[in-house]
Protein backbone atom coordinates (compact mmCIF):
# COMPACT_ATOMS: atom_id res chain seq x y z
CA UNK A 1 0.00 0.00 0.00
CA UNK A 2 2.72 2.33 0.57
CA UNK A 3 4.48 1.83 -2.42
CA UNK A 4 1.33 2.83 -4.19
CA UNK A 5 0.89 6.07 -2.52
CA UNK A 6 4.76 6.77 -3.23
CA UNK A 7 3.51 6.27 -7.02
CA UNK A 8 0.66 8.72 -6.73
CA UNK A 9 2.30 10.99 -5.50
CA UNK A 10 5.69 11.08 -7.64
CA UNK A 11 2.66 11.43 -10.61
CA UNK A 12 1.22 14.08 -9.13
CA UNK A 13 3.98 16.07 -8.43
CA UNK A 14 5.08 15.20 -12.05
CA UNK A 15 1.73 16.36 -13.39
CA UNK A 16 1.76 19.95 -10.98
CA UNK A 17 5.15 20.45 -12.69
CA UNK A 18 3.56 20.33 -16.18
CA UNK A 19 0.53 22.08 -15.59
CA UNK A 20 3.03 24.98 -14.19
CA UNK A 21 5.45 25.02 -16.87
CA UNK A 22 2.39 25.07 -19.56
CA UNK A 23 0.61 28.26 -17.01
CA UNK A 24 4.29 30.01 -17.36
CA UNK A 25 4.06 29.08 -20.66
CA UNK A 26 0.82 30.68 -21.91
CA UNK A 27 1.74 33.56 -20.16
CA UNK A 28 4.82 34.22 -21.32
CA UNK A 29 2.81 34.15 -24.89
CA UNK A 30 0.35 36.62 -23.79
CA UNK A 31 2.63 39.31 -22.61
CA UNK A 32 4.39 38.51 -26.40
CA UNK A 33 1.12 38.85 -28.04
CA UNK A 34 0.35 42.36 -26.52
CA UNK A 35 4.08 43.59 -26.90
CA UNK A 36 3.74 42.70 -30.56
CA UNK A 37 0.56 43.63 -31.20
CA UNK A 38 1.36 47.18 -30.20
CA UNK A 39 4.88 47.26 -32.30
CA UNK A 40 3.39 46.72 -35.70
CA UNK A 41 5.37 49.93 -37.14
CA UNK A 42 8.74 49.46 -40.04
CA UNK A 43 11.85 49.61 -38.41
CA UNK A 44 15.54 49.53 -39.79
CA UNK A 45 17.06 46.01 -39.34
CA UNK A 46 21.41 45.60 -40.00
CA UNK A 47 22.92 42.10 -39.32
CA UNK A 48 26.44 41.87 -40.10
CA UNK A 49 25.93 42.46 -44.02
CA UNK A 50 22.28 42.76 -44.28
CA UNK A 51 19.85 45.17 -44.25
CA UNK A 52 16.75 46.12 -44.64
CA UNK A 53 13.13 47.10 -42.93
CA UNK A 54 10.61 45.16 -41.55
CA UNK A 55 8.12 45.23 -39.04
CA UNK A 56 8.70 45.49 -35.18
CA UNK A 57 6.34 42.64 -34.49
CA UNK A 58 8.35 40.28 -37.33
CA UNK A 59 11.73 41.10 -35.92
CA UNK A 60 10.40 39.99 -32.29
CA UNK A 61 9.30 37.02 -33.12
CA UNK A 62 12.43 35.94 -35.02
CA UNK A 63 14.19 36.96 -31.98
CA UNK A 64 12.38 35.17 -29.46
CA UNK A 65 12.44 32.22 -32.04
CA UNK A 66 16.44 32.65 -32.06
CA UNK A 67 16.34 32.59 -28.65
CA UNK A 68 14.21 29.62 -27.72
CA UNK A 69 16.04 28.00 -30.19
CA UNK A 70 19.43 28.73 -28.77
CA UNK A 71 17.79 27.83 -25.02
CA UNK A 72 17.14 24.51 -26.11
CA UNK A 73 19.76 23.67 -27.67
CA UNK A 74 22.54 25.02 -24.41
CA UNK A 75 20.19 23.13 -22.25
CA UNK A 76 20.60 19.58 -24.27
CA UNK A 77 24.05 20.23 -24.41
CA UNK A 78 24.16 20.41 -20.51
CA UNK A 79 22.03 17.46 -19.71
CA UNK A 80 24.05 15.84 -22.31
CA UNK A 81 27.32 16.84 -20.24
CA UNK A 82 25.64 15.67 -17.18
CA UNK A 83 25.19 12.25 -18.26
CA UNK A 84 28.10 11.73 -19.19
CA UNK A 85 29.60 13.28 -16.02
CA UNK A 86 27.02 10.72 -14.34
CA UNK A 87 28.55 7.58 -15.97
């Protein structure tokens, strides 16, 4: 019996950590969405040898694309280390 309630409880501590990760989640969207909603103007975009405009809101979301992007792939490289530290 007590082995069971060890197992509920590692799942439901399992499942609160989703359901706050996918909360943090859609907020982190909605503060996005009303930033870029409100940036919708042409700005002037230079990266190393181009150039060009584009819209606020565009540029944001390649940037926080970029950035996820880069997040995930520093944090596999790190669990990846880990492991191997581990073995």
């Amino acid at each position: 019996m007590n082995e069971e309630y060890d197992e509920y409880l590692d799942r439901s501590s399992s499942s609160n950590k989703r359901i706050a990760i996918l909360v943090l989640a859609i907020a982190i969207v909605a503060v996005a969405a009303a930033f870029i909603t409100q940036n919708t103007e042409n700005v002037s975009v230079d990266f190393l040898f181009l150039s060009g405009q584009a819209p606020l809101y565009v540029v944001i979301i390649i940037s926080m694309a970029l950035g996820s992007l880069l997040t995930m792939v520093l944090g596999g490289l790190r669990r990846r280390r880990n492991r191997r530290a581990a073995m």
